[in-house]
PDB file of N, CA and C in Angstrom:
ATOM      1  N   UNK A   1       9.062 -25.637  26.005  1.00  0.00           N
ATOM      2  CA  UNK A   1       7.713 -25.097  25.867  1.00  0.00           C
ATOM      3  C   UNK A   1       7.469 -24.079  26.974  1.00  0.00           C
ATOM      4  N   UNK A   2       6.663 -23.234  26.327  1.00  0.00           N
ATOM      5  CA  UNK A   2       6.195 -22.106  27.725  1.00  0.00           C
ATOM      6  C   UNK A   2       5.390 -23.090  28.627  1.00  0.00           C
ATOM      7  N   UNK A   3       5.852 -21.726  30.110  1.00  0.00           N
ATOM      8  CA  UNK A   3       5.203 -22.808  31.220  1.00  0.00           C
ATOM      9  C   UNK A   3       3.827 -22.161  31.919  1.00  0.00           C
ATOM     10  N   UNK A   4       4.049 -20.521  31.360  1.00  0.00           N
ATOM     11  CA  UNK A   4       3.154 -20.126  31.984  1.00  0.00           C
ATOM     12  C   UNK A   4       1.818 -19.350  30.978  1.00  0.00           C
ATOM     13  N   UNK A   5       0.933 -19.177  31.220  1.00  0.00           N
ATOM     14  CA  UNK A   5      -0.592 -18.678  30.291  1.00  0.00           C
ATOM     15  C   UNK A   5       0.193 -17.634  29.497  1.00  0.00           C
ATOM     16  N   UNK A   6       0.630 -16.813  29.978  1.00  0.00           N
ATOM     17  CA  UNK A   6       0.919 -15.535  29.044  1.00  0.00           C
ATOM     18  C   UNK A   6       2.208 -15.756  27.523  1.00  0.00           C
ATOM     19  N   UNK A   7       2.861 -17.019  28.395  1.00  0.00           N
ATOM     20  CA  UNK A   7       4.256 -17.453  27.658  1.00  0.00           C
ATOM     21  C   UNK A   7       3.607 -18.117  26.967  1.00  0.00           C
ATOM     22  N   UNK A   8       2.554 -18.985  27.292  1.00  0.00           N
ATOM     23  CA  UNK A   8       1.746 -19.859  25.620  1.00  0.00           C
ATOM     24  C   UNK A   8       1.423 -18.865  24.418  1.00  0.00           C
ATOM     25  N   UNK A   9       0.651 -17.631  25.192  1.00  0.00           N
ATOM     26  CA  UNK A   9      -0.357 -16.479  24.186  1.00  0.00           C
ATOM     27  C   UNK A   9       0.969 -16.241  23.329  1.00  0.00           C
ATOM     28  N   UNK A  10       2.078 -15.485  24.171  1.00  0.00           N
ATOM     29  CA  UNK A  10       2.579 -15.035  23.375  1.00  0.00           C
ATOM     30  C   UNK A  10       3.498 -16.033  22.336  1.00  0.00           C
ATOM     31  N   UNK A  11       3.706 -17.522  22.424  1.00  0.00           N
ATOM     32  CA  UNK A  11       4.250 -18.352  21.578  1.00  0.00           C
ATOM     33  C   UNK A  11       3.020 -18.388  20.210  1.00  0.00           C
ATOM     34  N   UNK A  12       1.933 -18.324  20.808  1.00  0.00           N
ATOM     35  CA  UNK A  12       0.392 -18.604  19.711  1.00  0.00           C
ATOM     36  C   UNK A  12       0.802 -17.165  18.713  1.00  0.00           C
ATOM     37  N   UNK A  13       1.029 -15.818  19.211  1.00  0.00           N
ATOM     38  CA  UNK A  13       0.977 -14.694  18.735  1.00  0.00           C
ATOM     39  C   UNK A  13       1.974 -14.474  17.605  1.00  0.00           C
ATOM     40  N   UNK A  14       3.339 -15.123  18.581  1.00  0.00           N
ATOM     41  CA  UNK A  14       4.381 -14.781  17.700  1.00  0.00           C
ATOM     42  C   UNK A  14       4.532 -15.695  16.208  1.00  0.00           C
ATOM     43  N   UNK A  15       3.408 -16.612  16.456  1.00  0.00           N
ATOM     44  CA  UNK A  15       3.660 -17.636  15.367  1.00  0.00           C
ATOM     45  C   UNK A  15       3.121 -16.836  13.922  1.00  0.00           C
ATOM     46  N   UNK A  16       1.800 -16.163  14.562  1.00  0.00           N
ATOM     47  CA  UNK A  16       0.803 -15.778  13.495  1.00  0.00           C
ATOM     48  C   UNK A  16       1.599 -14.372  13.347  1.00  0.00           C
ATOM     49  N   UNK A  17       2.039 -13.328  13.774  1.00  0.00           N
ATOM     50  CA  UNK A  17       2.713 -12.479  13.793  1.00  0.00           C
ATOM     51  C   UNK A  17       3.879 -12.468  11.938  1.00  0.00           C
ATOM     52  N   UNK A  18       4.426 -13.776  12.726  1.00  0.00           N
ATOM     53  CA  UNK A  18       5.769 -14.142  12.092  1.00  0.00           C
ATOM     54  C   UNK A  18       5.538 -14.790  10.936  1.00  0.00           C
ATOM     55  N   UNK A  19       4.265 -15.217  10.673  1.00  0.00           N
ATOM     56  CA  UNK A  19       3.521 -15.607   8.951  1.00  0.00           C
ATOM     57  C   UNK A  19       3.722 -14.218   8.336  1.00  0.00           C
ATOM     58  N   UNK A  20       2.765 -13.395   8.664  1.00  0.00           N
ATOM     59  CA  UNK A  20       2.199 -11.942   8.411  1.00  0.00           C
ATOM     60  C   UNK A  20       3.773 -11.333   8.043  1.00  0.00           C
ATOM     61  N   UNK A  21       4.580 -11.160   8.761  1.00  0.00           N
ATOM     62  CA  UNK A  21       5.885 -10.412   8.271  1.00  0.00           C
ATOM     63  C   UNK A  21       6.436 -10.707   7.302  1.00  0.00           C
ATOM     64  N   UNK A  22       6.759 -12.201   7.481  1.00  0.00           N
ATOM     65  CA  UNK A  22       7.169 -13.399   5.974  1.00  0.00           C
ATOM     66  C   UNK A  22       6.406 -12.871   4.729  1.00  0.00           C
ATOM     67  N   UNK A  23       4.983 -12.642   4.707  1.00  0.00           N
ATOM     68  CA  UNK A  23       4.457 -12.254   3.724  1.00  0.00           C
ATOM     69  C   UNK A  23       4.512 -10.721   2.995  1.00  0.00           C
ATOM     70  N   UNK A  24       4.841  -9.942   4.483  1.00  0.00           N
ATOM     71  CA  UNK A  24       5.100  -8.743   3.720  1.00  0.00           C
ATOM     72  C   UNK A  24       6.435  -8.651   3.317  1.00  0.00           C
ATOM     73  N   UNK A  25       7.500  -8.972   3.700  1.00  0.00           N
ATOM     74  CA  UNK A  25       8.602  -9.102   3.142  1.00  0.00           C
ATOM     75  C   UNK A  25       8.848  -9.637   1.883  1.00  0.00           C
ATOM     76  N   UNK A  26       7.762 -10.797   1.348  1.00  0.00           N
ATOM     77  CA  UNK A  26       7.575 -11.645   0.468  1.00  0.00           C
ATOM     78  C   UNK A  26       7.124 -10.423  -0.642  1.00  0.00           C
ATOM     79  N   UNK A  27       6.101 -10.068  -0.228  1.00  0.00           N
ATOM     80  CA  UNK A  27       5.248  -8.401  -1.377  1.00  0.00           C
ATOM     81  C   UNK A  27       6.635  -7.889  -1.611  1.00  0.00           C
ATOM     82  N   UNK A  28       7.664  -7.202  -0.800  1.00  0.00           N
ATOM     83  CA  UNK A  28       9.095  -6.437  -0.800  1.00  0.00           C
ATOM     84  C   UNK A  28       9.714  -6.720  -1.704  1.00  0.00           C
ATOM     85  N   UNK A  29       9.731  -8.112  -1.507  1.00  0.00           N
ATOM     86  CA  UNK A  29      11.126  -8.446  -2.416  1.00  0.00           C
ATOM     87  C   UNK A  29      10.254  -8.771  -4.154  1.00  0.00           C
ATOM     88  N   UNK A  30       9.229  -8.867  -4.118  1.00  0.00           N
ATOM     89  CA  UNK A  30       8.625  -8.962  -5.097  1.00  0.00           C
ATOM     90  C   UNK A  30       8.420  -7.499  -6.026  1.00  0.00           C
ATOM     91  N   UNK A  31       8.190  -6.550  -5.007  1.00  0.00           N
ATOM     92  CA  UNK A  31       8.416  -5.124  -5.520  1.00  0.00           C
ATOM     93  C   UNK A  31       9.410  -4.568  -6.566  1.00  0.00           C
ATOM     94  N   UNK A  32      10.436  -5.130  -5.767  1.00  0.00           N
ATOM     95  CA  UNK A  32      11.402  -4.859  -6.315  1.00  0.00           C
ATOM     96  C   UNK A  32      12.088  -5.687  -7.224  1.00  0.00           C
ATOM     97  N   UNK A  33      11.755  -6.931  -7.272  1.00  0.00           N
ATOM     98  CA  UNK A  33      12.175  -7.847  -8.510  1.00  0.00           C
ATOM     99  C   UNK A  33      11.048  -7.344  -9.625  1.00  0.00           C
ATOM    100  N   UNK A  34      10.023  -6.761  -9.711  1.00  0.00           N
ATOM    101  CA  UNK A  34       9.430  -6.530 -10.456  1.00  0.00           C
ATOM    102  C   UNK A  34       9.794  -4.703 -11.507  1.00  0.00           C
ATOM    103  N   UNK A  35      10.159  -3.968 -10.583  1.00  0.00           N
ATOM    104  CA  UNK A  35      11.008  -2.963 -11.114  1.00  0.00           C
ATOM    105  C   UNK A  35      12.228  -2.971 -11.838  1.00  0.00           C
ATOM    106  N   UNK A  36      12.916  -4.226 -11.291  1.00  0.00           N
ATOM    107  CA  UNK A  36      14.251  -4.767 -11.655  1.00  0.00           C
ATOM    108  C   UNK A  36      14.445  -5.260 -13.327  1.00  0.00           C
ATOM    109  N   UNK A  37      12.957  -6.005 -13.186  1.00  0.00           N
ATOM    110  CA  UNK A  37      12.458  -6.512 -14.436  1.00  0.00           C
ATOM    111  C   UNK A  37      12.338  -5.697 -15.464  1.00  0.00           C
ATOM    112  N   UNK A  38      11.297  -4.569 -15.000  1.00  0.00           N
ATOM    113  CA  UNK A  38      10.697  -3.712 -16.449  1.00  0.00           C
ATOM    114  C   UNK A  38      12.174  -2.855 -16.684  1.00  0.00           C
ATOM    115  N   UNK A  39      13.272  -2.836 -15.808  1.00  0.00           N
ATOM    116  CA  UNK A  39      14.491  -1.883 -15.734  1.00  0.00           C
ATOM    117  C   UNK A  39      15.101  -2.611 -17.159  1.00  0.00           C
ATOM    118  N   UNK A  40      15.625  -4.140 -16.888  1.00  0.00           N
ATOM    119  CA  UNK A  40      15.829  -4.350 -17.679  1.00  0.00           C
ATOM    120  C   UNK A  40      15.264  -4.648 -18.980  1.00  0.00           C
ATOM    121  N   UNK A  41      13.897  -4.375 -19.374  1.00  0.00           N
ATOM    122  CA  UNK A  41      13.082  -4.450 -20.566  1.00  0.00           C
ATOM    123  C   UNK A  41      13.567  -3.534 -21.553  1.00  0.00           C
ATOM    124  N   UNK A  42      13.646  -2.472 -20.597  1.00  0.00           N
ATOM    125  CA  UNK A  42      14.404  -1.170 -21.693  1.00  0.00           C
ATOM    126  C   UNK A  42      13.621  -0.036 -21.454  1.00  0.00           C
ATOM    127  N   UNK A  43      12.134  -0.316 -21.197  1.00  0.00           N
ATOM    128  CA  UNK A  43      10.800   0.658 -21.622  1.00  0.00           C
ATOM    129  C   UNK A  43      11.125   1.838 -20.330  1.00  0.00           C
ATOM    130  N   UNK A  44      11.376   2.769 -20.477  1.00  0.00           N
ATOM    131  CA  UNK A  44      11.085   3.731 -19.119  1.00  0.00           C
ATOM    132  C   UNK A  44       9.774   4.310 -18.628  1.00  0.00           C
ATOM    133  N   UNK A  45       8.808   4.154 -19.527  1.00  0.00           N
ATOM    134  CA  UNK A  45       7.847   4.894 -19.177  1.00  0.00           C
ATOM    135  C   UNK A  45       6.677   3.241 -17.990  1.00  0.00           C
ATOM    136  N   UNK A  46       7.384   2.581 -19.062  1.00  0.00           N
ATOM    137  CA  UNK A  46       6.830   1.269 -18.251  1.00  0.00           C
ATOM    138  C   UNK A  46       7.293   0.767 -16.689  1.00  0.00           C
ATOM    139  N   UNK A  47       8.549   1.179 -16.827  1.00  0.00           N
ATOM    140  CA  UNK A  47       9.493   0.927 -15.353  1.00  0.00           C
ATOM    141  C   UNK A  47       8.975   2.323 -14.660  1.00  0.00           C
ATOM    142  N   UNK A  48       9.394   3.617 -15.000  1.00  0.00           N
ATOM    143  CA  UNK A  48       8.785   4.261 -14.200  1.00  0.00           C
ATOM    144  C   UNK A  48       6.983   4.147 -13.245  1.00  0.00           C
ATOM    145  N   UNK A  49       6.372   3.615 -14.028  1.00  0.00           N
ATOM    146  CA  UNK A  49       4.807   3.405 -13.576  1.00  0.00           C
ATOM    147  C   UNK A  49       5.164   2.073 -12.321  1.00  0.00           C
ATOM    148  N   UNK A  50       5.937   1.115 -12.910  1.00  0.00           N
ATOM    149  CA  UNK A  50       6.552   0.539 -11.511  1.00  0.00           C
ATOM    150  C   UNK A  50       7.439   0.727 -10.357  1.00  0.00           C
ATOM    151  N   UNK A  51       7.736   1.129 -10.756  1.00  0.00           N
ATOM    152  CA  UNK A  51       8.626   1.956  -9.627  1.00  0.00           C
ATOM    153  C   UNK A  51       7.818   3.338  -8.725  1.00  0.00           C
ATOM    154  N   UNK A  52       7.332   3.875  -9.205  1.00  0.00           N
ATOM    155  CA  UNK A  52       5.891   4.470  -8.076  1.00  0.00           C
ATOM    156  C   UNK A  52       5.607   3.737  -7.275  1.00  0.00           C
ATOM    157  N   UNK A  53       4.741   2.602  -7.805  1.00  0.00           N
ATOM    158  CA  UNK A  53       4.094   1.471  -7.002  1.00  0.00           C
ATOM    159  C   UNK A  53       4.991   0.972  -6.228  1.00  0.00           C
ATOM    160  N   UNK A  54       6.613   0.243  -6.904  1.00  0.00           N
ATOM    161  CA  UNK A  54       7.013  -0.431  -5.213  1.00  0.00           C
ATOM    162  C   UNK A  54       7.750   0.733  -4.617  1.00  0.00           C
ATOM    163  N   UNK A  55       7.515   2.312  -4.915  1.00  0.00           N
ATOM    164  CA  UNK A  55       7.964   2.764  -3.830  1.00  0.00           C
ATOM    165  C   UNK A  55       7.130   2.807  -2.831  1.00  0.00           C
ATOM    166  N   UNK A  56       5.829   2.980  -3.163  1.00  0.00           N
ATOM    167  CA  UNK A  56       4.798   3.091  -2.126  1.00  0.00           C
ATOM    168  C   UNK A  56       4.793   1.613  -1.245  1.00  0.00           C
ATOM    169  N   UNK A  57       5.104   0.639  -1.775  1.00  0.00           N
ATOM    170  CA  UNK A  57       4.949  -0.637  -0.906  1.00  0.00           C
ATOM    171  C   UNK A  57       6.275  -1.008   0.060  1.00  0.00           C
ATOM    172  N   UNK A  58       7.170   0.132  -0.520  1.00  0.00           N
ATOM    173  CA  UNK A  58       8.446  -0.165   0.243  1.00  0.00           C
ATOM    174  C   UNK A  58       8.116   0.927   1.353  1.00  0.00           C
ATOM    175  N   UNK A  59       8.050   1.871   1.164  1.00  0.00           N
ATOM    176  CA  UNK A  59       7.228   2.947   2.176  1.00  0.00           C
ATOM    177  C   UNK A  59       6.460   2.139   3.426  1.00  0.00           C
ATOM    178  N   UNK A  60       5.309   1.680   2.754  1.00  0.00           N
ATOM    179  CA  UNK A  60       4.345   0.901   3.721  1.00  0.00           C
ATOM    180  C   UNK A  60       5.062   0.096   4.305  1.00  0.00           C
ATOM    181  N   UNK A  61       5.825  -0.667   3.799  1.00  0.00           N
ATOM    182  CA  UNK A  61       6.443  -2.184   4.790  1.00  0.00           C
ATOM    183  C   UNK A  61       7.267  -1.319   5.620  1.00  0.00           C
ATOM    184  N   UNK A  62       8.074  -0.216   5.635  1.00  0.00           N
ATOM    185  CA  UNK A  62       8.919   0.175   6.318  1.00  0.00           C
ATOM    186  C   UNK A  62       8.486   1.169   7.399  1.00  0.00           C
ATOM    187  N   UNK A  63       7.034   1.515   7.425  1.00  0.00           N
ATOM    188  CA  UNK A  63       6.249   2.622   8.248  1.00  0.00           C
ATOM    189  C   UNK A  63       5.692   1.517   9.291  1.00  0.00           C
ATOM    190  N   UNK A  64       5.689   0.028   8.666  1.00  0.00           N
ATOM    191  CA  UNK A  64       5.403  -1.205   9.756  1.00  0.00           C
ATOM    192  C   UNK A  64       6.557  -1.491  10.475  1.00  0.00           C
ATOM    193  N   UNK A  65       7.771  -1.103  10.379  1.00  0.00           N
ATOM    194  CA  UNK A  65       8.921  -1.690  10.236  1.00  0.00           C
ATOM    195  C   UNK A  65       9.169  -3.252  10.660  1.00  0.00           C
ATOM    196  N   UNK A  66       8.674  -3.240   9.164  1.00  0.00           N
ATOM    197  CA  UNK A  66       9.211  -4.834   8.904  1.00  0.00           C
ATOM    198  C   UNK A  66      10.680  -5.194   8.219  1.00  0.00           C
ATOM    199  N   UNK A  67      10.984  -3.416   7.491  1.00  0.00           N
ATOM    200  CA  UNK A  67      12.431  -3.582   7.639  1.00  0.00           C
ATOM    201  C   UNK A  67      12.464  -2.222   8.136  1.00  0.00           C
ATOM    202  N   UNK A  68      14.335  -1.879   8.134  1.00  0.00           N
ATOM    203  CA  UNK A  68      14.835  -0.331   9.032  1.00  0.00           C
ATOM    204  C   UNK A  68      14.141   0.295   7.385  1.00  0.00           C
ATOM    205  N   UNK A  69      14.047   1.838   7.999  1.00  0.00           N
ATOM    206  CA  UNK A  69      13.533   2.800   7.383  1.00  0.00           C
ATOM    207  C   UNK A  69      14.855   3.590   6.006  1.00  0.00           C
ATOM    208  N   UNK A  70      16.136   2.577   6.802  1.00  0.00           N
ATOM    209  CA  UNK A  70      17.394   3.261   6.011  1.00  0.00           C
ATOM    210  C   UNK A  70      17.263   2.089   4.867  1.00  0.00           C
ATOM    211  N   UNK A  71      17.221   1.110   5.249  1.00  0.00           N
ATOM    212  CA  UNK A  71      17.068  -0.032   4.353  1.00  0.00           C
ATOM    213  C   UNK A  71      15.934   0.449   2.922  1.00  0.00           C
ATOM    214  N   UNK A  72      15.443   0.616   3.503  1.00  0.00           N
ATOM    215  CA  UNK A  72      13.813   1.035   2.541  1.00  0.00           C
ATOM    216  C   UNK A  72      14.124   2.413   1.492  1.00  0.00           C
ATOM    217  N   UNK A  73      15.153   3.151   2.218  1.00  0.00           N
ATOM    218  CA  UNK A  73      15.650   4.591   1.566  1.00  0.00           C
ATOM    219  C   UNK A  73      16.912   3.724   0.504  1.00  0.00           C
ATOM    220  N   UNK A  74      17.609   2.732   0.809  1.00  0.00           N
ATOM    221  CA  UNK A  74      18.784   2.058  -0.258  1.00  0.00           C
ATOM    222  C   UNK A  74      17.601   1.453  -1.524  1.00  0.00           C
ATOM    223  N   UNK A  75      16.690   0.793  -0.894  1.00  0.00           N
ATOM    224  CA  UNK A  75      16.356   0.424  -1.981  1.00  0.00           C
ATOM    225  C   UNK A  75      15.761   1.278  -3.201  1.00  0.00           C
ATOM    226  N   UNK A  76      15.009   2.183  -2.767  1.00  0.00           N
ATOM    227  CA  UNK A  76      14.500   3.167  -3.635  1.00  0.00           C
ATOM    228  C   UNK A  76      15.374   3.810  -4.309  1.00  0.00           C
ATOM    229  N   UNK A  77      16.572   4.448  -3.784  1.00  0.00           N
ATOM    230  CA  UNK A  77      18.064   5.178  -4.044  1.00  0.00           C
ATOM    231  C   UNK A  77      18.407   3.948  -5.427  1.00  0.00           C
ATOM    232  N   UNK A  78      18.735   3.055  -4.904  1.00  0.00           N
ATOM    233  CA  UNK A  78      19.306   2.083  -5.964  1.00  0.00           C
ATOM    234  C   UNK A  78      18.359   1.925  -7.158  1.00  0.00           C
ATOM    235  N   UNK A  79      16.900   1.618  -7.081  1.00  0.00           N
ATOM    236  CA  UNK A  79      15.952   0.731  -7.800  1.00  0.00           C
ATOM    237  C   UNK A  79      15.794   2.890  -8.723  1.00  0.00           C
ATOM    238  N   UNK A  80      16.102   3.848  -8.258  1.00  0.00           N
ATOM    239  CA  UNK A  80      15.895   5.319  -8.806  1.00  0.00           C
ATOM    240  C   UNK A  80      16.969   5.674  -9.746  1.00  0.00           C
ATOM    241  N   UNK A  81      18.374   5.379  -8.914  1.00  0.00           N
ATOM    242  CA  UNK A  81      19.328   4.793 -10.044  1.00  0.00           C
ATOM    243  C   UNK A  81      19.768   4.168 -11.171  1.00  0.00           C
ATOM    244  N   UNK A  82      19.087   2.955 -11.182  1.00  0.00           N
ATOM    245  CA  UNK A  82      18.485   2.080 -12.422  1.00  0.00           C
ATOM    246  C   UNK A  82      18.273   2.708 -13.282  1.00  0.00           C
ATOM    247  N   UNK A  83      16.684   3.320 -13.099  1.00  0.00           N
ATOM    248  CA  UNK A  83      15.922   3.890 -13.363  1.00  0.00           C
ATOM    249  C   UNK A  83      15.766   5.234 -14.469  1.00  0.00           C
ATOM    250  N   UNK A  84      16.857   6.070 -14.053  1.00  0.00           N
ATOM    251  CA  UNK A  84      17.539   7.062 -14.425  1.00  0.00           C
ATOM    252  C   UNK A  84      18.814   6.855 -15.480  1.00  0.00           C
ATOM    253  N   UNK A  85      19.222   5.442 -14.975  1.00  0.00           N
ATOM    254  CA  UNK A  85      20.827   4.725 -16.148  1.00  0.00           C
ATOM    255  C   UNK A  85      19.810   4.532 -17.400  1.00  0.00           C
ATOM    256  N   UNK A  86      18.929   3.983 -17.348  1.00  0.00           N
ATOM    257  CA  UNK A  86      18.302   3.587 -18.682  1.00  0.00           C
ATOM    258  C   UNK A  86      17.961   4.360 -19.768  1.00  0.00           C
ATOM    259  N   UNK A  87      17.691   5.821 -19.085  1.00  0.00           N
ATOM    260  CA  UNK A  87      17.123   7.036 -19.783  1.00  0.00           C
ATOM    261  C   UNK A  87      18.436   7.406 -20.628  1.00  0.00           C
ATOM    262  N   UNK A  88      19.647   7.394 -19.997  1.00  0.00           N
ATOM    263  CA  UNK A  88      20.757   7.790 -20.134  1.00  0.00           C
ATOM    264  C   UNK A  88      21.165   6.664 -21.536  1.00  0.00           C
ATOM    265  N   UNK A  89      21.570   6.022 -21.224  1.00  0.00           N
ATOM    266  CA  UNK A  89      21.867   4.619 -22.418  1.00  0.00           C
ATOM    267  C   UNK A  89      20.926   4.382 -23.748  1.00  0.00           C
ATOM    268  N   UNK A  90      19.502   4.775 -23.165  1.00  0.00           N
ATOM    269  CA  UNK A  90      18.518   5.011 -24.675  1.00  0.00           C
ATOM    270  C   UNK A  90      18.639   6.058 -24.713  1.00  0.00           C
TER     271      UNK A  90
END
């Protein structure tokens, strides 16, 4: 256990801190399982309207950096890829 005032605050901080990240990471991966989804539905016009959205939320989590900013550029690259195969195949 911390021994001193500042080493408690910051054990109190890092706790609530470390919820808050869990959760945005939680939105992340949800982003993108949700693009993943309409990818495989077939619909492009439907996946595209999602894929806007978790780019913008992958943007945001990564301007917090709650992950690296290169990380955040793979996912979009990949989840744009998809994206683009489907157009191709229908």
């Amino acid at each position: 256990m911390a021994n001193t005032a500042q080493a408690r605050k910051r054990a109190r901080q890092s706790v609530k801190q470390n919820a808050h990240n869990s959760s945005l990471r939680s939105t992340l991966r949800t982003a993108v399982k949700s693009v993943r989804k309409a990818i495989a539905a077939g619909d492009k016009a439907a996946a595209a309207l999602v894929f806007q959205s978790a780019t913008s939320t992958i943007d945001r989590i990564a301007d917090k950096k709650i992950i690296h900013k290169n990380k955040a550029a793979r996912h979009k690259s990949r989840l744009s890829a998809a994206l683009k195969a489907i157009s191709v195949a229908a």
